[in-house]
Structure formats: C-alpha cells, structure tokens
C-alpha atoms as a PDB file:
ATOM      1  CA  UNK A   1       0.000   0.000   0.000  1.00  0.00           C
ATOM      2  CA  UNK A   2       1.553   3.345  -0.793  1.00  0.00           C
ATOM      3  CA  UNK A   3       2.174   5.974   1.539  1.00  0.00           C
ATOM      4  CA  UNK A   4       0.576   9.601   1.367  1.00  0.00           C
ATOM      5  CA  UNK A   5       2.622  11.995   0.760  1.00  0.00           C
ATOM      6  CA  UNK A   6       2.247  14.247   4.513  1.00  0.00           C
ATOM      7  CA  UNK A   7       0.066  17.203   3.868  1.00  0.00           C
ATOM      8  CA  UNK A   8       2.099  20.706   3.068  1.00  0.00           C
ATOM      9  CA  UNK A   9       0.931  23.324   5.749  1.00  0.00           C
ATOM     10  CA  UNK A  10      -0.381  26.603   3.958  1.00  0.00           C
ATOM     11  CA  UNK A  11       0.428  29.606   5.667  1.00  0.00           C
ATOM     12  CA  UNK A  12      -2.863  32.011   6.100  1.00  0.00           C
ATOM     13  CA  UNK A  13      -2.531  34.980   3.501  1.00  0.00           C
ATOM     14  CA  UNK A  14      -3.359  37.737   5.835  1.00  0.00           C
ATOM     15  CA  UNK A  15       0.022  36.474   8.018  1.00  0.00           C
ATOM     16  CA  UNK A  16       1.603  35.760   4.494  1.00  0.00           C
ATOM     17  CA  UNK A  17       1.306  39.402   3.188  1.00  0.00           C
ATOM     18  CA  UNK A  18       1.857  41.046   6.911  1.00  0.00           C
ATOM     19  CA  UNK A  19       5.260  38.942   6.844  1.00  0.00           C
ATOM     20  CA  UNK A  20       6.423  40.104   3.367  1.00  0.00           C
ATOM     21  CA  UNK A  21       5.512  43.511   4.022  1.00  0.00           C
ATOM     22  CA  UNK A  22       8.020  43.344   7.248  1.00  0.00           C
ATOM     23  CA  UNK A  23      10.763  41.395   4.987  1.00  0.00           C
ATOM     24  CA  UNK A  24      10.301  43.824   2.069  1.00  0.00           C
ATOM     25  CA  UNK A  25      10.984  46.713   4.130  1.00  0.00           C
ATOM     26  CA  UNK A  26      14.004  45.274   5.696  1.00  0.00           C
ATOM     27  CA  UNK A  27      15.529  44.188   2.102  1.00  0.00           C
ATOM     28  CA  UNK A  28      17.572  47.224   2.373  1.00  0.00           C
ATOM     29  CA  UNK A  29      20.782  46.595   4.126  1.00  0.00           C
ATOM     30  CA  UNK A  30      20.618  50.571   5.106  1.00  0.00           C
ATOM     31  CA  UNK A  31      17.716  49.462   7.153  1.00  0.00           C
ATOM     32  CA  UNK A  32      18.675  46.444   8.377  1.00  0.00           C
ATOM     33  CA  UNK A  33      21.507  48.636  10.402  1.00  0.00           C
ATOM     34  CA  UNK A  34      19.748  51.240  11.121  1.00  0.00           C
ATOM     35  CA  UNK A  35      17.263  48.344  13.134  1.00  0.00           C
ATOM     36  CA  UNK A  36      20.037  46.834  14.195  1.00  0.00           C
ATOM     37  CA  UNK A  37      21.493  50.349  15.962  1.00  0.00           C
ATOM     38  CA  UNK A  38      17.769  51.342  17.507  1.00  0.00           C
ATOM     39  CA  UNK A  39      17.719  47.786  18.753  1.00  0.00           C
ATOM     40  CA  UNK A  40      20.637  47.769  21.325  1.00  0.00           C
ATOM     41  CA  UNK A  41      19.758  51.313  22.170  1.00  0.00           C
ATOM     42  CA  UNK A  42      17.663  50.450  24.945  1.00  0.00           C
ATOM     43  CA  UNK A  43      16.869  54.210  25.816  1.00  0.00           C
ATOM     44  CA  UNK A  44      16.383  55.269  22.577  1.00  0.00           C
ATOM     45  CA  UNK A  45      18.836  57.029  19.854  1.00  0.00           C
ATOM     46  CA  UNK A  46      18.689  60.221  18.168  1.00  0.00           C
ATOM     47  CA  UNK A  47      18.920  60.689  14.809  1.00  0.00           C
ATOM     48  CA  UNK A  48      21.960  62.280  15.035  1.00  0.00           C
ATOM     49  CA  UNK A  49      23.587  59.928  16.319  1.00  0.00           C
ATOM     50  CA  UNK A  50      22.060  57.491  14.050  1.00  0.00           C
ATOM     51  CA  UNK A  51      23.412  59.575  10.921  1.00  0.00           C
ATOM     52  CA  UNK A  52      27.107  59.114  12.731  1.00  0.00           C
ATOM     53  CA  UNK A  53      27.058  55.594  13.442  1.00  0.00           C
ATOM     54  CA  UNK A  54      25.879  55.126   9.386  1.00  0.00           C
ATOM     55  CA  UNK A  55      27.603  57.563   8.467  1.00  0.00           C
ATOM     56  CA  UNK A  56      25.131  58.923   5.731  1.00  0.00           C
ATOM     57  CA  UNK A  57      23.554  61.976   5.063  1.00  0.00           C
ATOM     58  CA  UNK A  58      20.593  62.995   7.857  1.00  0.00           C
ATOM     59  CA  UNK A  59      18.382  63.248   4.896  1.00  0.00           C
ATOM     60  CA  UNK A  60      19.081  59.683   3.929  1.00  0.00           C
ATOM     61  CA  UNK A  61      19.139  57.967   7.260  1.00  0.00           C
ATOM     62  CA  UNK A  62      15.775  60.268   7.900  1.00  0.00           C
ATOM     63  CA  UNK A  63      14.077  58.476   4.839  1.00  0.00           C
ATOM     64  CA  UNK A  64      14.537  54.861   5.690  1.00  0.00           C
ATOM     65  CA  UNK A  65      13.238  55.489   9.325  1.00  0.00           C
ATOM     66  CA  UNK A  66      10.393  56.522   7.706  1.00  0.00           C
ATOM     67  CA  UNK A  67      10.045  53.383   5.873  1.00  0.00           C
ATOM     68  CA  UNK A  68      10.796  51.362   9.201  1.00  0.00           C
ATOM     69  CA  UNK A  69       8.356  53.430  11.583  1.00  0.00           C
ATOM     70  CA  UNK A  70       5.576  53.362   8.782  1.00  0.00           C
ATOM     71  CA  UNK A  71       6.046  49.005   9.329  1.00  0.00           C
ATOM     72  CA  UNK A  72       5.924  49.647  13.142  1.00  0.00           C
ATOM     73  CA  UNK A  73       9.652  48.625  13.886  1.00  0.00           C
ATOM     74  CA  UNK A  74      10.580  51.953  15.418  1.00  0.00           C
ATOM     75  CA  UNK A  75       8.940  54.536  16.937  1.00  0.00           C
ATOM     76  CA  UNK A  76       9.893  58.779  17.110  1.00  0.00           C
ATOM     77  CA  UNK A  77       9.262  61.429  19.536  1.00  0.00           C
ATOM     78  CA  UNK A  78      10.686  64.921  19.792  1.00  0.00           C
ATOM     79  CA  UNK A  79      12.589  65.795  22.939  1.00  0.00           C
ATOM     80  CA  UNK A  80      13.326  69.514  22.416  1.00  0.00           C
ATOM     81  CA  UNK A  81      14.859  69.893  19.136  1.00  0.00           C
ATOM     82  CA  UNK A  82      15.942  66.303  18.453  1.00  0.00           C
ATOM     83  CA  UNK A  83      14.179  63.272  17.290  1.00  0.00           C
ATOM     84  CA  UNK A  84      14.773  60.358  19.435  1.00  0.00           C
ATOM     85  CA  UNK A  85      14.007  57.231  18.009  1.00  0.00           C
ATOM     86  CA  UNK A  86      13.689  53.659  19.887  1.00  0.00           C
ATOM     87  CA  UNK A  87      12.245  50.091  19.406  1.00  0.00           C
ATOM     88  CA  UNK A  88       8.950  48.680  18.691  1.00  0.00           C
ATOM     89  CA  UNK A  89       9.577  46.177  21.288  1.00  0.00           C
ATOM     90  CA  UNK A  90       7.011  43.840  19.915  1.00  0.00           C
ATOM     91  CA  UNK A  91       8.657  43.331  16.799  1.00  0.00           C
ATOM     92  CA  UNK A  92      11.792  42.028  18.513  1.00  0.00           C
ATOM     93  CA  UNK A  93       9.281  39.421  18.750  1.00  0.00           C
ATOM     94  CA  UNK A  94       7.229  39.998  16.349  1.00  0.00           C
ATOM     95  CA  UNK A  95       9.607  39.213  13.294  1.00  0.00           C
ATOM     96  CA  UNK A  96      11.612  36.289  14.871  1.00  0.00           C
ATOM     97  CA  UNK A  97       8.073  34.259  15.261  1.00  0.00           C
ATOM     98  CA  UNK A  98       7.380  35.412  11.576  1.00  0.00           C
ATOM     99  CA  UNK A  99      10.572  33.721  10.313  1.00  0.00           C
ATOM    100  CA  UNK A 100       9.928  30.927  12.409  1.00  0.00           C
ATOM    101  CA  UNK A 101       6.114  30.448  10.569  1.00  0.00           C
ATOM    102  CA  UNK A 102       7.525  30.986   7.587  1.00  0.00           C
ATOM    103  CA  UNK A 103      10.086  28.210   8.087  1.00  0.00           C
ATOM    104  CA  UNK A 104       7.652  25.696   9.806  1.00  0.00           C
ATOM    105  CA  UNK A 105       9.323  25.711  12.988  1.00  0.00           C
ATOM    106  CA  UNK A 106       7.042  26.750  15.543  1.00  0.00           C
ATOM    107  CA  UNK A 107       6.787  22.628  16.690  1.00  0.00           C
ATOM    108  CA  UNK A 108       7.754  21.983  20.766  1.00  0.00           C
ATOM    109  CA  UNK A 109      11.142  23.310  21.684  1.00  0.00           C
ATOM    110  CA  UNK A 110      13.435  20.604  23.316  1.00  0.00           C
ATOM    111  CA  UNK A 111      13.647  20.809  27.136  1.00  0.00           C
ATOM    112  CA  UNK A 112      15.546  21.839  29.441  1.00  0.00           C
ATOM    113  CA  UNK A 113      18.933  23.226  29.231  1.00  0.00           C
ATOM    114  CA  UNK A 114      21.509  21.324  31.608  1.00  0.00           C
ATOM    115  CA  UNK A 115      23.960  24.263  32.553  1.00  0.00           C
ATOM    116  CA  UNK A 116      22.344  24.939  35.757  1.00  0.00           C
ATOM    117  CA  UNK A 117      23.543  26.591  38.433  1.00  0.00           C
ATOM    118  CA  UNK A 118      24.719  24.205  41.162  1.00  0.00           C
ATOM    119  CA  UNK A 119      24.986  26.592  44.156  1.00  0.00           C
ATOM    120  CA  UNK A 120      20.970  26.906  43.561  1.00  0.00           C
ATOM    121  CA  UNK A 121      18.270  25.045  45.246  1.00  0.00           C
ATOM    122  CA  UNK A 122      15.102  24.762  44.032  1.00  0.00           C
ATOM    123  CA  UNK A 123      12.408  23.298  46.523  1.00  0.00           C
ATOM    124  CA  UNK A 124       8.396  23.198  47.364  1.00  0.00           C
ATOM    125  CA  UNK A 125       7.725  26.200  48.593  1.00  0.00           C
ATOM    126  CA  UNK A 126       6.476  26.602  52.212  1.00  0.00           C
ATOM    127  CA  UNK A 127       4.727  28.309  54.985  1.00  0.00           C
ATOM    128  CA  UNK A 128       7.525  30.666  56.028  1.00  0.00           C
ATOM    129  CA  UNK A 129       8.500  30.971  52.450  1.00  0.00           C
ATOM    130  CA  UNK A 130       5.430  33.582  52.029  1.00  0.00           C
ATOM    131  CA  UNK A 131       6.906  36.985  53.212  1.00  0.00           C
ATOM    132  CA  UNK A 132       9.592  36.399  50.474  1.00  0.00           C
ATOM    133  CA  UNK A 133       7.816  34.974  48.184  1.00  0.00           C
ATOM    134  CA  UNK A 134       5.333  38.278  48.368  1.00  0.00           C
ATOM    135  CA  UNK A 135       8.366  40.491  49.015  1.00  0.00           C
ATOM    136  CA  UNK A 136       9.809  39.288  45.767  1.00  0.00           C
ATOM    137  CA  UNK A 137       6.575  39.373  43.685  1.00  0.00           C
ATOM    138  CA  UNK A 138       7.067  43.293  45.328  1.00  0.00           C
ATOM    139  CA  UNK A 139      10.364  43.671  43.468  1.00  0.00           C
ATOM    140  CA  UNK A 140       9.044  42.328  40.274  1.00  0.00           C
ATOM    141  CA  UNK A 141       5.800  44.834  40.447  1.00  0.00           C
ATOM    142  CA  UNK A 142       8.405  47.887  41.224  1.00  0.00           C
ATOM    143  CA  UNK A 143       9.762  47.002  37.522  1.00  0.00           C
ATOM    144  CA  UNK A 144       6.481  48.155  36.043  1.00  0.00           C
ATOM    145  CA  UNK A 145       6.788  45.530  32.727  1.00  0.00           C
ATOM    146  CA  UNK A 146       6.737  41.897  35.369  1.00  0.00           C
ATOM    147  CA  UNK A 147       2.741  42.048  35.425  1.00  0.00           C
ATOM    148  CA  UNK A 148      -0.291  44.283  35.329  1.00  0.00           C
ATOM    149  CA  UNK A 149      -0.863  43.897  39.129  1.00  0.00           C
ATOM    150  CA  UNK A 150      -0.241  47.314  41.169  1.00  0.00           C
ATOM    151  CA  UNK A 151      -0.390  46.244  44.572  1.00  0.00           C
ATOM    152  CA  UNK A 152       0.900  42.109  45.994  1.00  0.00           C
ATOM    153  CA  UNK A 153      -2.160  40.175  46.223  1.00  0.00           C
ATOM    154  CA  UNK A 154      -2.724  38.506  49.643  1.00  0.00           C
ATOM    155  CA  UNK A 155      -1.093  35.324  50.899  1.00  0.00           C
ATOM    156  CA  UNK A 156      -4.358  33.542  50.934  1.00  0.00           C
ATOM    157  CA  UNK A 157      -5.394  34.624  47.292  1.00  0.00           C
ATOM    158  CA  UNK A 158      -2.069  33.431  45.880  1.00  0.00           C
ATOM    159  CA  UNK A 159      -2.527  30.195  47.833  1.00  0.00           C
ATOM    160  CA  UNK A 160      -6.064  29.750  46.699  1.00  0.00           C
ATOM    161  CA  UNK A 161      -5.069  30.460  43.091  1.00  0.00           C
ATOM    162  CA  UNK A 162      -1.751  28.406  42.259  1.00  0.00           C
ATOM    163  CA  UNK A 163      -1.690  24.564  41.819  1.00  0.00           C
ATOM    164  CA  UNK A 164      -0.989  22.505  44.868  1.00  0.00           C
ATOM    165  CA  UNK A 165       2.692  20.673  44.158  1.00  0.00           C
ATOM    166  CA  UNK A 166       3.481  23.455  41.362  1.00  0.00           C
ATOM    167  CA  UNK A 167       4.783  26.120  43.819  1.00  0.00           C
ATOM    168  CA  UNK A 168       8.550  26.294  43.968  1.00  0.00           C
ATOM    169  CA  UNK A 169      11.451  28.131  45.177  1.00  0.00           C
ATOM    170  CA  UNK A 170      15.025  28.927  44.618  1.00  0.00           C
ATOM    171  CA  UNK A 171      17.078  29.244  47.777  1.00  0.00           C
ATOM    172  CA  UNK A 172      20.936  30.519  47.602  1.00  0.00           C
ATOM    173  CA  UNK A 173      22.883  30.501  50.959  1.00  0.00           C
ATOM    174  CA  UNK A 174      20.087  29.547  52.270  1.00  0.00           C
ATOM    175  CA  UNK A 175      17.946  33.025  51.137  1.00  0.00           C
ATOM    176  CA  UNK A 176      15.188  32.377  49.149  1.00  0.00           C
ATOM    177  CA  UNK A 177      15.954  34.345  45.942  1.00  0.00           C
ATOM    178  CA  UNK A 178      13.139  33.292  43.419  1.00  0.00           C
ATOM    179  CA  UNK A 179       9.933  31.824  43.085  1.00  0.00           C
ATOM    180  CA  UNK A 180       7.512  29.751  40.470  1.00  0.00           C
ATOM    181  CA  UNK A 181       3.885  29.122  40.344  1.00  0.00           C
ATOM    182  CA  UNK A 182       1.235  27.361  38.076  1.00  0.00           C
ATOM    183  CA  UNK A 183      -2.541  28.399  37.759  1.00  0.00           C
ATOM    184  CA  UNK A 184      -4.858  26.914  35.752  1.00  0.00           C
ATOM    185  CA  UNK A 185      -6.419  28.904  32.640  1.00  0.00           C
ATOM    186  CA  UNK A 186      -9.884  27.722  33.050  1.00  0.00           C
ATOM    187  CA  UNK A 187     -11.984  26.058  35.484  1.00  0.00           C
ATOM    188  CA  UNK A 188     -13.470  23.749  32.629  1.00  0.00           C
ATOM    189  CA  UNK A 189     -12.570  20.245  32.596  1.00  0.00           C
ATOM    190  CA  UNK A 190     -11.284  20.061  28.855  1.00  0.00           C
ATOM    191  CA  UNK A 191      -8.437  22.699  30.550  1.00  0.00           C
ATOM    192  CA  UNK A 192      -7.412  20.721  33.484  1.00  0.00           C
ATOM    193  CA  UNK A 193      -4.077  19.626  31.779  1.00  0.00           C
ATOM    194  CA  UNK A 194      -3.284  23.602  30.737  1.00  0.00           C
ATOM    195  CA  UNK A 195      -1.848  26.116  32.852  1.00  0.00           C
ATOM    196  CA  UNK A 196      -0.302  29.702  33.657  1.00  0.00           C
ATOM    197  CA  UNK A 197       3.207  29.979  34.417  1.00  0.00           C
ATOM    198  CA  UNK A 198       4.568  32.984  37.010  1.00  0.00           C
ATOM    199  CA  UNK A 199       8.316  33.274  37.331  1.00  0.00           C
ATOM    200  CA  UNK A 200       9.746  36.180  39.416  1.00  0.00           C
ATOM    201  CA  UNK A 201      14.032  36.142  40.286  1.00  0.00           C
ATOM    202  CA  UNK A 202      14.455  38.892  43.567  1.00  0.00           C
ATOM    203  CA  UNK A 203      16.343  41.798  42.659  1.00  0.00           C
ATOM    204  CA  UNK A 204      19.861  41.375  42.658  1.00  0.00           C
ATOM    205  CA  UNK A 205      20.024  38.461  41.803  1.00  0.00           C
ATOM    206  CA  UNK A 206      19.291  38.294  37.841  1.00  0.00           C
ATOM    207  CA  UNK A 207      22.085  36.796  35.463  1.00  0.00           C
ATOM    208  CA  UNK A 208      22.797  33.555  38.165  1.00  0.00           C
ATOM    209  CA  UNK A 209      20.869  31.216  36.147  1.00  0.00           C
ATOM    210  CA  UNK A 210      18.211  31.169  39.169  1.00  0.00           C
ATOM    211  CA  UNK A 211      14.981  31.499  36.614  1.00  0.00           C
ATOM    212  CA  UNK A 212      16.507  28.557  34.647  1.00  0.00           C
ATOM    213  CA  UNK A 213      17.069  26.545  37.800  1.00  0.00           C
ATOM    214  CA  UNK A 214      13.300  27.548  38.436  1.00  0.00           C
ATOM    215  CA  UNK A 215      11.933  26.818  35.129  1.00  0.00           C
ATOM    216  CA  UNK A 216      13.741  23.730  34.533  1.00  0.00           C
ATOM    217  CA  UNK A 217      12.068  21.983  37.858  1.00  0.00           C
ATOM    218  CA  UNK A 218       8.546  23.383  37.218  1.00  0.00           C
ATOM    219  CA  UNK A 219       8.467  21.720  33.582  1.00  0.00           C
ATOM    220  CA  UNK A 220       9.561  18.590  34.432  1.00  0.00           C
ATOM    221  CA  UNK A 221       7.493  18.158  37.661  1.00  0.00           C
ATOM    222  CA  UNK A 222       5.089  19.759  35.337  1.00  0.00           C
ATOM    223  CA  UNK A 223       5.522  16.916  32.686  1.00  0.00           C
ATOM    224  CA  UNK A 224       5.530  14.180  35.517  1.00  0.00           C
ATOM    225  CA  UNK A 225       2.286  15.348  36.661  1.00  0.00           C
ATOM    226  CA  UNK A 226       0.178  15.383  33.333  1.00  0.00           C
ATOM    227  CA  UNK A 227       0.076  19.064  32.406  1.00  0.00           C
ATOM    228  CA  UNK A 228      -0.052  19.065  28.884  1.00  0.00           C
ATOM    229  CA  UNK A 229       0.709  22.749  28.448  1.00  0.00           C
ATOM    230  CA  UNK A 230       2.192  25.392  29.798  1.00  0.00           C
ATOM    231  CA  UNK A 231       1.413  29.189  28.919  1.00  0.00           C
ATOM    232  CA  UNK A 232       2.627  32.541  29.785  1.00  0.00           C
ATOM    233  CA  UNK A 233       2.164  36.713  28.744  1.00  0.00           C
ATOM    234  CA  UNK A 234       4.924  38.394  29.155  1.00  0.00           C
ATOM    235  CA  UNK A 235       5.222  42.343  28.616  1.00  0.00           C
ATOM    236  CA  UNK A 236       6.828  42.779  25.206  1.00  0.00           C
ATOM    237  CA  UNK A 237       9.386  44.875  26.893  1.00  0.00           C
ATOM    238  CA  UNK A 238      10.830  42.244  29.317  1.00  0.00           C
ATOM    239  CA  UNK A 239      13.075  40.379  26.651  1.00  0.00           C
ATOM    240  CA  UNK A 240      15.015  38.745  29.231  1.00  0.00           C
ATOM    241  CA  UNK A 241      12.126  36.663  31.016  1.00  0.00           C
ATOM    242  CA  UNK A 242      10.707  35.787  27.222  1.00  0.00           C
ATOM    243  CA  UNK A 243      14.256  34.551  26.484  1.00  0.00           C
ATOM    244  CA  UNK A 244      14.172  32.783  29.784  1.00  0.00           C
ATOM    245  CA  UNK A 245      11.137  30.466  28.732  1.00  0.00           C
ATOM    246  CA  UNK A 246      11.966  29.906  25.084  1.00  0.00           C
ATOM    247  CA  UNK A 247      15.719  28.378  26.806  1.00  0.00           C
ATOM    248  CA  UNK A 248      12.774  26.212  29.083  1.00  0.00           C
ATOM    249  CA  UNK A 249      10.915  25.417  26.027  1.00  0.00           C
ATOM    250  CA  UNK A 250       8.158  27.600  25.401  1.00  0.00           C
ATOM    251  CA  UNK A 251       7.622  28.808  21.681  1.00  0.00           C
ATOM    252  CA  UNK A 252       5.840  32.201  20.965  1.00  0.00           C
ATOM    253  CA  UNK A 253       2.455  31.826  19.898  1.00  0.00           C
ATOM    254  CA  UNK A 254       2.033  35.886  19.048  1.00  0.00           C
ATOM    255  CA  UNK A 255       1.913  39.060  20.305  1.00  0.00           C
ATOM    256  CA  UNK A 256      -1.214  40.418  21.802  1.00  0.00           C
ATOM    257  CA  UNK A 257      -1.612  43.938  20.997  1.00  0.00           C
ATOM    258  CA  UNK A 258      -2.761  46.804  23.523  1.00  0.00           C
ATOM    259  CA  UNK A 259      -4.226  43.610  25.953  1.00  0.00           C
ATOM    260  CA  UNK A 260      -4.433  45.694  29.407  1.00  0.00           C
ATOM    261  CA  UNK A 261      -3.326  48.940  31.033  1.00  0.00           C
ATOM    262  CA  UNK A 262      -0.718  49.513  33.448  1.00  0.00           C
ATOM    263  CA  UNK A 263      -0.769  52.780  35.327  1.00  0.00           C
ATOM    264  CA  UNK A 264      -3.071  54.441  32.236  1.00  0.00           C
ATOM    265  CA  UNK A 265      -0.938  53.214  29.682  1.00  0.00           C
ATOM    266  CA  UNK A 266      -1.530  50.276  27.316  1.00  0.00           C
ATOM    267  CA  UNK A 267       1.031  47.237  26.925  1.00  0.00           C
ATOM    268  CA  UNK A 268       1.454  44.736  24.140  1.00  0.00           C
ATOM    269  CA  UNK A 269       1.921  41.116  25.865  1.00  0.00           C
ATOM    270  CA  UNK A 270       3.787  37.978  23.931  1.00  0.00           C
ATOM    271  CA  UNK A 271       1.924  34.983  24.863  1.00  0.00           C
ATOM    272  CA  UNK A 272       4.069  31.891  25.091  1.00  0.00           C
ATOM    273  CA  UNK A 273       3.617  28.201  25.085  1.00  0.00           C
ATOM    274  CA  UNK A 274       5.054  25.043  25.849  1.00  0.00           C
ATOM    275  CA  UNK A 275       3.872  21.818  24.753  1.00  0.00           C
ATOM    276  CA  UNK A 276       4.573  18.802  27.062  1.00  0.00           C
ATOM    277  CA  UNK A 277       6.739  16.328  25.178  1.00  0.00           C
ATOM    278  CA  UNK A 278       5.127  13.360  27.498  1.00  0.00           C
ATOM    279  CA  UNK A 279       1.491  14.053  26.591  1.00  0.00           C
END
C-alpha cells in the first residue's frame, strides 16, 4: 500500500502578506543597520547619532526610518529639538516568530537546558516561604513591565489560586531568591491539563541562572504530573524573562496587541507556550 505523501501546511494569507511587508521593508541593508542600531539602544537614539554611526547623510538615514516606523519597527518622539528614536519592542518578537512560521518551525522546543547553576536550590515552597515569596513578587511589580498587578495580592489569594505541588522556590545561601507558580487557565474540565506559568528572580540576583534553575524543575514536575501545556504573557518589553522560557521550552504563539493597562498606559503582551513532550 503506498504511503501519502504528509500534507504541506499553507500559511494564512493575511500572516503571508503582513510577513512580506516586514521582509520587504528590511531588504535594504541601510535598514537592516539602522534596526540593528535602535535595537541595542535600549533608551532610545537620536537621529543624530544614528546619521554618525551610518555615516550617511541625515536626509538619507531620515528616509529609511520613515520606511521602518511606517512598518511599526521603530517609533519617534521629539525631545526639544531632536528626534529620538527607539524600538517597537514587539517586533523584537514579532519578526523572529514570523521567520519561524515561515520556516515551519514553531513545533515543541526541546527541554531543558543542563547548565544549571549548582549553588541553587530549588524546593516546594512553604509556609515561612510567604513573606519572600510576596516580598519578591514586590520587586518584580516595582519594575512596572513583570505584570499588570499594582499592589501584591494577599497570601491567601495566591494560595487559593496556584496549583498545589506546582509552587517552587530557589534558595541561595540559604535566602530564598526566586519563586515559580502554576494556575490553571480555566476552570473547565477540557483545561485541566493547561496552565499559567509565574516566574519572578528577587532583585539582585538576575544573570545567576536562578529562573533557569526555576523553570527547569517546574516543567519537568510539570511533565511528571500530566500538564499538557504550559502558557505565559509576558510584557513585550521584558526580553530577558521571554528569552528565559523559550531556553525552558516555550515557543511564541504571538503578540497580543494593547491587551491591558498599566498605570493608564496600554502594553502589548507575547503569549508563550510550551507543549509537554510526554502528553
């Protein structure tokens, strides 16, 4: 009996012409630098400076920022006389997930990564864990682009809310320095196996490899205990915790545009995913 040939995916036009409109503006390798430049200018760049660094004419490097704020890759604002210009910070995400639908690779990533720290502990959270655990979810809040909360909920609501035996923590010299939680997305059966992933690192203490000690144990127990997926929204602006999950697994599903308000202002979120390889 012959085997079918496996069924090509076809990639939905409105995405298709969205994606070529990104990689058409970005066929210019003027633009390309000028992206490039903006990019790891986390504070923004004038285009002054931007005409410098190029070293064209301010008329020329004017014209192809044009062409990359009319895609939505930058952004300008006048401060005094001189244009500042800084990241769309959704397209940092934005156009590596298009290159990855393009290419068919938005399948499970492989789990976990195995250079973790070994002067970290990662535990079950708990009872006297609390006060840290809230004074760290604190820290993250203080950031303003961890979550849309503006205040640390209650012990008891937290406790209510996560999954029993999906609470962890990260201890170094004996400190408690980070902290991991599940909550489930729906109260619906169909759900049961799906859940919300919160990750906070105290201040401080960022760079250790303490969110990847985290993640790594709350995926596997995760895996062990049947949760077929795990999901998180991250602010488009914190690019370290969204590189944190896709090292743990998670693949970005999209960016969710203007979702909530934080203090008046509105905030793009990347929602992220990760499949379970077990189920």
């Amino acid at each position: 009996m012959p085997i079918a040939a496996p069924q090509a995916q076809v990639l939905p036009k409105t995405d298709a012409d969205t994606y070529a409109e990104w990689f058409a503006c970005l066929a210019e390798p003027v633009r390309v630098r000028l992206l490039h430049a903006v990019a790891t200018s986390p504070k923004g760049i004038t285009v002054g400076a931007l005409t410098e660094i190029l070293g064209t004419s301010q008329s020329t490097c004017s014209f192809h920022l044009r062409k990359l704020a009319e895609v939505g890759f930058v952004r300008t604002h006048k401060s005094g006389t001189a244009t500042i210009v800084t990241i769309n910070e959704a397209c940092c995400t934005g156009l590596p997930h298009a290159a990855d639908a393009v290419m068919g690779l938005l399948g499970p990533r492989p789990c976990c990564p195995d250079d973790l720290p070994a002067d970290v502990t990662v535990r079950a959270l708990e009872a006297n864990d609390w006060p840290a655990v809230r004074r760290i979810y604190a820290e993250g809040i203080e950031t303003g682009i961890a979550t849309f909360e503006i205040s640390v909920p209650s012990k008891a609501s937290l406790d209510a809310k996560w999954l029993p035996g999906h609470r962890w923590v990260a201890e170094l010299d004996g400190e408690v320095v980070g902290w991991v939680s599940a909550s489930p997305v729906s109260p619906r059966e169909c759900y049961e196996g799906v859940a919300e992933t919160t990750v906070y690192v105290a201040g401080g203490h960022q760079g250790r490899g303490i969110g990847k000690a985290l993640l790594h144990k709350h995926v596997t127990e995760a895996d062990a205990a049947g949760l077929w997926t795990l999901q998180s929204s991250i602010f488009t602006e914190n690019r370290g915790s969204i590189a944190l999950h896709h090292s743990a697994g998670y693949r970005t599903v999209g960016v969710r545009e203007r979702i909530a308000q934080r203090d008046g202002v509105w905030h793009d979120t990347v929602l992220l995913e990760r499949r379970s390889p077990v189920n």
